[in-house]
N, C-alpha and C. Protein backbone atom coordinates (compact mmCIF):
# COMPACT_ATOMS: atom_id res chain seq x y z
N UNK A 1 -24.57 3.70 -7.97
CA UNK A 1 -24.58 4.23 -6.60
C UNK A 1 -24.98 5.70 -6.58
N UNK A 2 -25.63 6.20 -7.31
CA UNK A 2 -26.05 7.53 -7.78
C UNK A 2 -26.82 7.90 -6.87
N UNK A 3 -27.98 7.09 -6.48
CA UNK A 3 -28.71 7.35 -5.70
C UNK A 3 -28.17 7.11 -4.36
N UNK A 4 -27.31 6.79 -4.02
CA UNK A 4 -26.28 6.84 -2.50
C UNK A 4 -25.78 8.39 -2.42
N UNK A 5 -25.29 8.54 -3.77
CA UNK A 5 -25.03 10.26 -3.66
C UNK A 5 -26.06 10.73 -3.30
N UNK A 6 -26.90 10.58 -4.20
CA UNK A 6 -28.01 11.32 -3.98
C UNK A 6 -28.77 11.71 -2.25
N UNK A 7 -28.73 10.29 -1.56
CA UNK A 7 -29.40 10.05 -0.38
C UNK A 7 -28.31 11.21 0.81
N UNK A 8 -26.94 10.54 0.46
CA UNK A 8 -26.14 11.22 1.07
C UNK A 8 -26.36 13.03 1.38
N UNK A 9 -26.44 13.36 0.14
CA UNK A 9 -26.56 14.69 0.16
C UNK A 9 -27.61 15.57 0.61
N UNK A 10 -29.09 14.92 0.44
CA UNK A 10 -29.65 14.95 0.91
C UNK A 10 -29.75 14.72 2.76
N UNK A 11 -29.32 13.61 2.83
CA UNK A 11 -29.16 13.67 4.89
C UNK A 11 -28.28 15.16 5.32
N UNK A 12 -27.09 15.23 4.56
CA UNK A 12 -26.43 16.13 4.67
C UNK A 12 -27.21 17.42 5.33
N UNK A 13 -27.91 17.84 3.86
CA UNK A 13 -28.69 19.18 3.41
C UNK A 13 -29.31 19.27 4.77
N UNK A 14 -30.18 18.31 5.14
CA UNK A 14 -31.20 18.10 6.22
C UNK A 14 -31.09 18.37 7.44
N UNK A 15 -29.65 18.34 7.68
CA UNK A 15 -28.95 18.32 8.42
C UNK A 15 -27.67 19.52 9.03
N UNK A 16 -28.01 20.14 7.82
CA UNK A 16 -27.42 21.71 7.90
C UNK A 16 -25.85 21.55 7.58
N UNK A 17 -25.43 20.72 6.90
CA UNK A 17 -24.68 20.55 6.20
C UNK A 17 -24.24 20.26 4.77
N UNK A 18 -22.70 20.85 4.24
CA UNK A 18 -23.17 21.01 3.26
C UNK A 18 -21.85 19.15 2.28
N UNK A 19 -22.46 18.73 1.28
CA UNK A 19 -21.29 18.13 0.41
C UNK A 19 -20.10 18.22 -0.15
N UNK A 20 -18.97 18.49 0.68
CA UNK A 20 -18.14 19.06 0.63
C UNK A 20 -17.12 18.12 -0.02
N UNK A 21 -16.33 18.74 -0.82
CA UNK A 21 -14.78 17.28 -1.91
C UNK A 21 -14.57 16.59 -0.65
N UNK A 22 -13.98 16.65 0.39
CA UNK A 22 -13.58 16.51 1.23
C UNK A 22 -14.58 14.95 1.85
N UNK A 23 -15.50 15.24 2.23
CA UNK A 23 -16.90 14.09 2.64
C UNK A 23 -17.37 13.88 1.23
N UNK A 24 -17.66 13.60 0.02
CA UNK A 24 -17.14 13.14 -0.79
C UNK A 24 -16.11 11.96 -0.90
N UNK A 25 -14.74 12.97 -0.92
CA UNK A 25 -14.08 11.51 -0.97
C UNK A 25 -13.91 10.74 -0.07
N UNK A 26 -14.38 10.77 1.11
CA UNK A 26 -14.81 9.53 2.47
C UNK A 26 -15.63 8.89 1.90
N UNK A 27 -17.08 9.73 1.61
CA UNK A 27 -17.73 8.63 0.91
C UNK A 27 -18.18 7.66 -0.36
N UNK A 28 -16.98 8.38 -1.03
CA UNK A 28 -16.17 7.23 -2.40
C UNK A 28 -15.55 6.41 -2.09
N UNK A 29 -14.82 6.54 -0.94
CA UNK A 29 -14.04 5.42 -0.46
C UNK A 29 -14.66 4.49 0.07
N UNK A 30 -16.09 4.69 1.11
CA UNK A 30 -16.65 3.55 1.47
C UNK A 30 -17.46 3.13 0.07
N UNK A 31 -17.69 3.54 -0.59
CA UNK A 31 -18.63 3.27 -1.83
C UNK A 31 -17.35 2.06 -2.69
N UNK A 32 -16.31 2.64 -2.66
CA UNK A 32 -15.43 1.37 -3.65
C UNK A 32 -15.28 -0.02 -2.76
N UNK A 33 -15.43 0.39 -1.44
CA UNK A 33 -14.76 -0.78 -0.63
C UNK A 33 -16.44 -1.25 0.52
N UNK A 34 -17.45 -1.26 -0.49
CA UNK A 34 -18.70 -1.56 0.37
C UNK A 34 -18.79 -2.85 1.01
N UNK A 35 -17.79 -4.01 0.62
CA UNK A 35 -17.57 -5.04 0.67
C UNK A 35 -16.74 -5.27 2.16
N UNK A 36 -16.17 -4.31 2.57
CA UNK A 36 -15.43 -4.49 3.59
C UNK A 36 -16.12 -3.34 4.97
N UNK A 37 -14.87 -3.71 6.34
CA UNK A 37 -15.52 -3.45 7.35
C UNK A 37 -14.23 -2.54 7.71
N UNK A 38 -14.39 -1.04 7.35
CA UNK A 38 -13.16 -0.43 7.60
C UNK A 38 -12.75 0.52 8.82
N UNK A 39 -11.70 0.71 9.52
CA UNK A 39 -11.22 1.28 10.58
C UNK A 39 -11.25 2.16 10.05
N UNK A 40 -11.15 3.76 10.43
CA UNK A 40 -10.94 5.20 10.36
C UNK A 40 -9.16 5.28 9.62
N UNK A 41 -8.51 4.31 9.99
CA UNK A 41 -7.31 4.11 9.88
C UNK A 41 -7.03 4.25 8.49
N UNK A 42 -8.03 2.50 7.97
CA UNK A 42 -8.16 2.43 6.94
C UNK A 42 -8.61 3.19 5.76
N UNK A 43 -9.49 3.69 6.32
CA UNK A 43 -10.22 4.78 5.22
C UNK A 43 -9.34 5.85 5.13
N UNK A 44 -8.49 6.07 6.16
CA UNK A 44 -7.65 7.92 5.48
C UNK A 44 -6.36 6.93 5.00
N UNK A 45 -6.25 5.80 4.89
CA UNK A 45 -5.11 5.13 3.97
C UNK A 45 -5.60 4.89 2.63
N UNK A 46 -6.09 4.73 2.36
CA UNK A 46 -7.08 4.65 0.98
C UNK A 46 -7.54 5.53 0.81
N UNK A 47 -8.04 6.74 1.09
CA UNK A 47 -8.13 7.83 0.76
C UNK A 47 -6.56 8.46 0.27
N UNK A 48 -5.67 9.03 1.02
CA UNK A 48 -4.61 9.31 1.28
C UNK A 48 -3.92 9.04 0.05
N UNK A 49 -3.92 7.63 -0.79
CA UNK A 49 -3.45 7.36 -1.85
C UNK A 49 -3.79 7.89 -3.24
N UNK A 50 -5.64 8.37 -3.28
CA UNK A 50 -5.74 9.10 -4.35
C UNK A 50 -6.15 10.49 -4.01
N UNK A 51 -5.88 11.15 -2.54
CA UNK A 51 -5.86 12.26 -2.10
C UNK A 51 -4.51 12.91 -1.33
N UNK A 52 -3.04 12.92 -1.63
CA UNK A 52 -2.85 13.21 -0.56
C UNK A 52 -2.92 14.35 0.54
N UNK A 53 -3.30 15.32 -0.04
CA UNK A 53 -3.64 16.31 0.63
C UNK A 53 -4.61 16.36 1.71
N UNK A 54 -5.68 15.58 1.93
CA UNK A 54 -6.82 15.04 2.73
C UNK A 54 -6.01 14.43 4.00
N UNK A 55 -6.58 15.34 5.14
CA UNK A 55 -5.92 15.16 6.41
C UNK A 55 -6.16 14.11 7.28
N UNK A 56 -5.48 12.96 8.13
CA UNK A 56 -6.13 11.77 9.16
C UNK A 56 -7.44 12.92 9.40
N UNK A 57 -7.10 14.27 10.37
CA UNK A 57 -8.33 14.41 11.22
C UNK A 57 -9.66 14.85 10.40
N UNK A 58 -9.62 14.98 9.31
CA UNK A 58 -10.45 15.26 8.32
C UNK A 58 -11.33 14.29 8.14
N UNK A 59 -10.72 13.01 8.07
CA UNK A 59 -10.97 11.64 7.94
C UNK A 59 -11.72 11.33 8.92
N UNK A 60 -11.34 11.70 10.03
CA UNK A 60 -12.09 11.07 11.38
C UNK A 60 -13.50 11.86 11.78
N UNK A 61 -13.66 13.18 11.37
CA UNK A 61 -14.40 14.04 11.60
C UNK A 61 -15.68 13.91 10.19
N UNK A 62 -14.88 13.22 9.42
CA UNK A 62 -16.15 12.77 8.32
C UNK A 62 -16.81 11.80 8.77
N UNK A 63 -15.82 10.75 8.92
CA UNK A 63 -16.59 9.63 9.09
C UNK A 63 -17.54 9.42 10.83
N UNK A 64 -16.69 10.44 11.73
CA UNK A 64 -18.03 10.78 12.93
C UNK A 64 -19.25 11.31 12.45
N UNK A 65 -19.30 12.24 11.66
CA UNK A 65 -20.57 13.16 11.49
C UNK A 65 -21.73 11.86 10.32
N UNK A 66 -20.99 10.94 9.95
CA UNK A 66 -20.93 9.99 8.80
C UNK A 66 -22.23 8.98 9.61
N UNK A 67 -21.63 9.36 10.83
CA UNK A 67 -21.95 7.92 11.53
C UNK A 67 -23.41 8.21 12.37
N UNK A 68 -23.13 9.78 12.48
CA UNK A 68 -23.92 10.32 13.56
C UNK A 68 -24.88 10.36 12.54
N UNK A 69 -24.91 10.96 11.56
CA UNK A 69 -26.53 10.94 10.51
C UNK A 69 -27.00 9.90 10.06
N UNK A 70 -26.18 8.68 10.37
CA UNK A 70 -26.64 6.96 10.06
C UNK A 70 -26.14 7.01 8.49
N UNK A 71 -25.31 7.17 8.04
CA UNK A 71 -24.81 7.14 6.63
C UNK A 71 -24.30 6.00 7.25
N UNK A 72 -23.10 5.97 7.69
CA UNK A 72 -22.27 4.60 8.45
C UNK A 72 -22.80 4.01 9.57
N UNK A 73 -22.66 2.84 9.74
CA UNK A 73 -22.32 2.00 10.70
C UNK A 73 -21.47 1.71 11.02
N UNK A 74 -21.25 2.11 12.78
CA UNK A 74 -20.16 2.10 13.35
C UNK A 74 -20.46 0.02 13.96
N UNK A 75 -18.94 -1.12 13.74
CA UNK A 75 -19.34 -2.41 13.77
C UNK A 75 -18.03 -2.40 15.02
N UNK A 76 -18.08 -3.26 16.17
CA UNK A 76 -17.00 -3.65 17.02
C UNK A 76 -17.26 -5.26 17.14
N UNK A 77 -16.12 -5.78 16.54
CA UNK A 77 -16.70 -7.22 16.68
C UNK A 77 -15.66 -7.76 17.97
N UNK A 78 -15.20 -9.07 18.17
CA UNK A 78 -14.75 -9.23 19.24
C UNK A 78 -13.28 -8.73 19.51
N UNK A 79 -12.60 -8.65 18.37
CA UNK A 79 -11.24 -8.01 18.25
C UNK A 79 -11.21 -6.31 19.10
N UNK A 80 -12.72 -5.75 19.52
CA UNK A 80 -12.50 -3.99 20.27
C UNK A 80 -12.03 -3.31 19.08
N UNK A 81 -11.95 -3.38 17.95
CA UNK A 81 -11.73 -2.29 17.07
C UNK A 81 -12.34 -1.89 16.17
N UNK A 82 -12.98 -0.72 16.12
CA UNK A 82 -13.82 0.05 15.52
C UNK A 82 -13.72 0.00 14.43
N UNK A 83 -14.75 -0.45 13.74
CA UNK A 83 -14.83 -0.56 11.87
C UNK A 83 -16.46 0.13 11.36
N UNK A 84 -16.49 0.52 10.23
CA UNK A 84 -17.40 1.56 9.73
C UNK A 84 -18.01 0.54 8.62
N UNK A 85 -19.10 0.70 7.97
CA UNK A 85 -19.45 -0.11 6.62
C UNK A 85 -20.97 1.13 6.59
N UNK A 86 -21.39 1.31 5.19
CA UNK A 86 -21.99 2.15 4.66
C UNK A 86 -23.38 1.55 5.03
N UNK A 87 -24.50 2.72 5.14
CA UNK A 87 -25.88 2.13 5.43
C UNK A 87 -26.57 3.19 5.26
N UNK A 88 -27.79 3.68 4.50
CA UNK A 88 -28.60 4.00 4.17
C UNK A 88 -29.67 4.00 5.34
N UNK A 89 -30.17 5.60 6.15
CA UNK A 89 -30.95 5.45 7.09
C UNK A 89 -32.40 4.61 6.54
N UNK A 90 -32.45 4.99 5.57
CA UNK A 90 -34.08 4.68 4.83
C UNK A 90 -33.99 2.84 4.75
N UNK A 91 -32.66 2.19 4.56
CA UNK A 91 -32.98 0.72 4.61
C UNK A 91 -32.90 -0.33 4.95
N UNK A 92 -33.91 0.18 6.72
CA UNK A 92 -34.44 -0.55 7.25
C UNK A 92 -32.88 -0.92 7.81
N UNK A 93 -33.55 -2.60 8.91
CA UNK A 93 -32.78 -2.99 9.83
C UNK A 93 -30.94 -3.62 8.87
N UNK A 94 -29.74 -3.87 9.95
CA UNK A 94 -28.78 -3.95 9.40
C UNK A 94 -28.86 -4.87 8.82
N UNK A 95 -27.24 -5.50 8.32
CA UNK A 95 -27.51 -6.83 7.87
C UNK A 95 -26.82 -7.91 8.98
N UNK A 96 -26.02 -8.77 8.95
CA UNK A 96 -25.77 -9.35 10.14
C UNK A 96 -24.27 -10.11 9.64
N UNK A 97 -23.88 -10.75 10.72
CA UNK A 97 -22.40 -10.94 10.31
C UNK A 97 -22.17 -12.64 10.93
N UNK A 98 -21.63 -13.56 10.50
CA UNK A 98 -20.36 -14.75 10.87
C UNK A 98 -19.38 -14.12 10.70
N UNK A 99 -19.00 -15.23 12.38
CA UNK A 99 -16.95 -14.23 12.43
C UNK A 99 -16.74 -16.05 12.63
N UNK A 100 -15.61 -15.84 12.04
CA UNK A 100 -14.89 -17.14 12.25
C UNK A 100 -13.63 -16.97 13.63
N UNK A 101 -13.88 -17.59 14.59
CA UNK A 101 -13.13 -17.76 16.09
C UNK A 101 -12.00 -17.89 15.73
N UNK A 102 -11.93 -18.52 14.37
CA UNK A 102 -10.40 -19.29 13.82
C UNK A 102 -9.59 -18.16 12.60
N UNK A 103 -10.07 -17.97 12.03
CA UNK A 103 -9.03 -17.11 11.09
C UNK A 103 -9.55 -15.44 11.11
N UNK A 104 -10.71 -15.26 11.67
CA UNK A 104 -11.23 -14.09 11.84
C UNK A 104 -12.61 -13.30 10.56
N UNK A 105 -12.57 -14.08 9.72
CA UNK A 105 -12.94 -14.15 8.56
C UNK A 105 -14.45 -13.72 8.89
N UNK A 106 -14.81 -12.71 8.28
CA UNK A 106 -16.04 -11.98 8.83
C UNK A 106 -16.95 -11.76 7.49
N UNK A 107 -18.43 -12.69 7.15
CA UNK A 107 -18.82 -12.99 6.06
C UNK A 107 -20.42 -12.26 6.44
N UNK A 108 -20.99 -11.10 5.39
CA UNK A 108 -22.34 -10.73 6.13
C UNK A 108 -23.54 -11.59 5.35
N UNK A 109 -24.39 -11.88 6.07
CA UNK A 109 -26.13 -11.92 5.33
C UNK A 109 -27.05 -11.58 5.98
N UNK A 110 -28.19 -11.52 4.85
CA UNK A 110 -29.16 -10.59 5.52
C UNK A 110 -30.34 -11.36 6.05
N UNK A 111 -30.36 -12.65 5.98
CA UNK A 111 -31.79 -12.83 6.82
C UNK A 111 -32.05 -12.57 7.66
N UNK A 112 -33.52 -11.59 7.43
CA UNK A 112 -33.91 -11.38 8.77
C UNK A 112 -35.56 -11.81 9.37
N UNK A 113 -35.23 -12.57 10.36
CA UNK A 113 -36.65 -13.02 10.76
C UNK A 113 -36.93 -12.49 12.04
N UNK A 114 -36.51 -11.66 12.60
CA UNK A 114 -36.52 -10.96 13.80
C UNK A 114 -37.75 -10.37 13.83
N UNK A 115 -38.45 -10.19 13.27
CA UNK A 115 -39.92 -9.03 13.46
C UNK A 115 -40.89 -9.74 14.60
N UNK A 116 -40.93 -11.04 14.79
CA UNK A 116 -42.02 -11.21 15.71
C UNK A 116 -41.29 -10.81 17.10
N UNK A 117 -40.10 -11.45 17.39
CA UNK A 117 -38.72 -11.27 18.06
C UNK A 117 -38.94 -9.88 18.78
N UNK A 118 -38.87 -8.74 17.94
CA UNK A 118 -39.03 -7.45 17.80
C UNK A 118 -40.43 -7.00 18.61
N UNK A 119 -41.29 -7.46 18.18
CA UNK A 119 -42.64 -7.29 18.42
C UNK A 119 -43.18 -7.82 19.91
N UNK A 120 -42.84 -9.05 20.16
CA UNK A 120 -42.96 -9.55 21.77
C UNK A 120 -41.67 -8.85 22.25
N UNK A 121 -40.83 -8.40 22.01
CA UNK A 121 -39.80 -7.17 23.20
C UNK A 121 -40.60 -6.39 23.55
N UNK A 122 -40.67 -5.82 22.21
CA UNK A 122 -41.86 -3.96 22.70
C UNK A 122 -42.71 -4.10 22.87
N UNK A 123 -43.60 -5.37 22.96
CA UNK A 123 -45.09 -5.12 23.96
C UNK A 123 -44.99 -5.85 25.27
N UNK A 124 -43.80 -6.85 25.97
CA UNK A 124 -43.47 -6.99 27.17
C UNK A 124 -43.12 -6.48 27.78
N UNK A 125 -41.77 -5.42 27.39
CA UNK A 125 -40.64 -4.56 27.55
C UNK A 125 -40.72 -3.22 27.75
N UNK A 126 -42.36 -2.73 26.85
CA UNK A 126 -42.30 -1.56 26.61
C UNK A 126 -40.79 -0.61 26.11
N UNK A 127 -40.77 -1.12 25.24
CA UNK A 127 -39.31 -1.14 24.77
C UNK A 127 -39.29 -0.72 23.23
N UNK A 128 -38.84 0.95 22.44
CA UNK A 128 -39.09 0.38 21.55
C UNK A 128 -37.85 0.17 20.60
N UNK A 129 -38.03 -0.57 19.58
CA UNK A 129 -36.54 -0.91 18.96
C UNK A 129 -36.41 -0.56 17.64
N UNK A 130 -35.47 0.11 17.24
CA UNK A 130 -35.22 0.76 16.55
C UNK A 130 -34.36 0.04 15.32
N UNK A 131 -33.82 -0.66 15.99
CA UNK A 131 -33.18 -1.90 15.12
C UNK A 131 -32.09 -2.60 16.11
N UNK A 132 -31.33 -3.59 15.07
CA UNK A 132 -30.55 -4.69 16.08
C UNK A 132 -29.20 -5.12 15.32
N UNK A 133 -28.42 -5.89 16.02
CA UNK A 133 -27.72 -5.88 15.08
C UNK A 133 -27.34 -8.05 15.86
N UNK A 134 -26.66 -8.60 14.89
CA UNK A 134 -26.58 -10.22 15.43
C UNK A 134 -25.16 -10.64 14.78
N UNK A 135 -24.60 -11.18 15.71
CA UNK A 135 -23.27 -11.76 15.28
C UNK A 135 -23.93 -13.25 15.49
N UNK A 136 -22.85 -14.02 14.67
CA UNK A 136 -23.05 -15.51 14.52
C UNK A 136 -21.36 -16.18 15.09
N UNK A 137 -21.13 -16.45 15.95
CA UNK A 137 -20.05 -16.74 16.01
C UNK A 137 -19.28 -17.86 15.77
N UNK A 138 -18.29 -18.69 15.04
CA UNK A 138 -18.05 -20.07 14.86
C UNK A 138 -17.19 -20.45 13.90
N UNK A 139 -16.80 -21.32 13.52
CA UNK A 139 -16.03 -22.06 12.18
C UNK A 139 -16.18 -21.74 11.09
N UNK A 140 -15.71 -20.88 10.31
CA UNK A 140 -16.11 -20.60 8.80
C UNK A 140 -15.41 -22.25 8.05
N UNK A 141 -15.98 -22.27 6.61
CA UNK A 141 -15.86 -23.52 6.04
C UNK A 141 -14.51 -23.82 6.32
N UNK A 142 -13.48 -22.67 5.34
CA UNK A 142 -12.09 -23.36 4.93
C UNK A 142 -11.37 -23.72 6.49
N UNK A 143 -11.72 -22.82 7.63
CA UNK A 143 -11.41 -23.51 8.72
C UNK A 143 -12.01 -24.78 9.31
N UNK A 144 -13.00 -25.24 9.09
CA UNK A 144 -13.33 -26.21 9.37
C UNK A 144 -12.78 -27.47 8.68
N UNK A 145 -12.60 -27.38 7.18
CA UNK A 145 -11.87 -28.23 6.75
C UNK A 145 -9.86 -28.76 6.86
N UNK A 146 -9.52 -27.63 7.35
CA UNK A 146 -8.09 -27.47 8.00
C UNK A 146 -8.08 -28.16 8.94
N UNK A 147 -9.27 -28.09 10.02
CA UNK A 147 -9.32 -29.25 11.52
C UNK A 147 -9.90 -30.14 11.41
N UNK A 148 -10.73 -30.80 10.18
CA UNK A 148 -10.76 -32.31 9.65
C UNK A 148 -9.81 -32.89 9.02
N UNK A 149 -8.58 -32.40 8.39
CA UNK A 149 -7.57 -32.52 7.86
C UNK A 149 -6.88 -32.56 8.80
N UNK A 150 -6.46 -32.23 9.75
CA UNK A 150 -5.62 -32.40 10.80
C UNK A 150 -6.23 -33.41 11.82
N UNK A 151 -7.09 -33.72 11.55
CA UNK A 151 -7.94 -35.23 12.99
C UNK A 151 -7.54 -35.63 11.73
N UNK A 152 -7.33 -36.39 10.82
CA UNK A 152 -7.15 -37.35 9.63
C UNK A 152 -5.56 -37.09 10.35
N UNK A 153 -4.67 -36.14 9.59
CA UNK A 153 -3.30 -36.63 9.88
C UNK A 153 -2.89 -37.23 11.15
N UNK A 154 -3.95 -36.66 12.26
CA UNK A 154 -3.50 -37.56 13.94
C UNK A 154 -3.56 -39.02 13.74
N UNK A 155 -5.12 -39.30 12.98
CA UNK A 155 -5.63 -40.25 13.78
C UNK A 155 -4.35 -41.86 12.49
N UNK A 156 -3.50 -41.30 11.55
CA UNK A 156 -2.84 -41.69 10.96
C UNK A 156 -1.93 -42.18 11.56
């Protein structure tokens, strides 16, 4: 992830800011936990544990300025609560997400076939797009197999 530092510091620089321990360890923390979709909450709790000196509002003021230079993505899925996940301005469009209705279970991939999609918006629309983002909404597996297991025990 060297080159995440690297990129990071760079937007920073660009940006008239400087890499400070502080934004740093925000963005070690999203770097260990790239896998997940974290609240502001979350991140100065996990921070907090191998920092404690590192303040909530410290936390919140990283991960705004974080968000504002496109380092993060700010994600609200149907739950209204604000979650962050790491993104690189340079690559290209997001990735995309299934939420499961049933246990909440929020799984990402990246296909993306949107470009023609993209292309008839902004020459109907005059519209131009910058990128997008797509939820999939529905049954993840292990829930689906819990409510075939349960039509089996009814229909018993």
């Amino acid at each position: 992830m060297l080159a995440g530092i690297d990129q990071v510091k760079e937007i920073l620089k660009e940006n008239g800011y400087k890499y400070t321990s502080q934004r740093a360890k925000v963005f070690e923390t999203f770097v260990e936990n790239s896998d997940k979709h974290l609240t502001t909450e979350e991140v100065y709790n996990l921070v907090s544990k191998k920092y404690p000196e590192l303040g909530i509002a410290t936390v919140y003021r990283n991960v705004s300025l974080f968000t504002k230079l496109g380092i993060l993505d700010q994600i609200i899925f149907d739950d209204n609560i604000v979650r962050y996940e790491l993104r690189m301005p340079h690559e290209g469009h997001r990735h995309h997400h299934l939420i499961c209705m049933n246990c909440g279970k929020v799984e990402e991939f990246d296909v993306d076939n949107l470009d023609e999609v993209e292309k008839e918006i902004e020459e109907k629309k005059n519209f131009k797009i910058i990128d997008h983002t797509l939820k999939f909404m529905g049954y993840c597996e292990d829930c689906q197999k819990i409510e075939e297991k349960a039509k089996l025990n009814e229909k018993q």
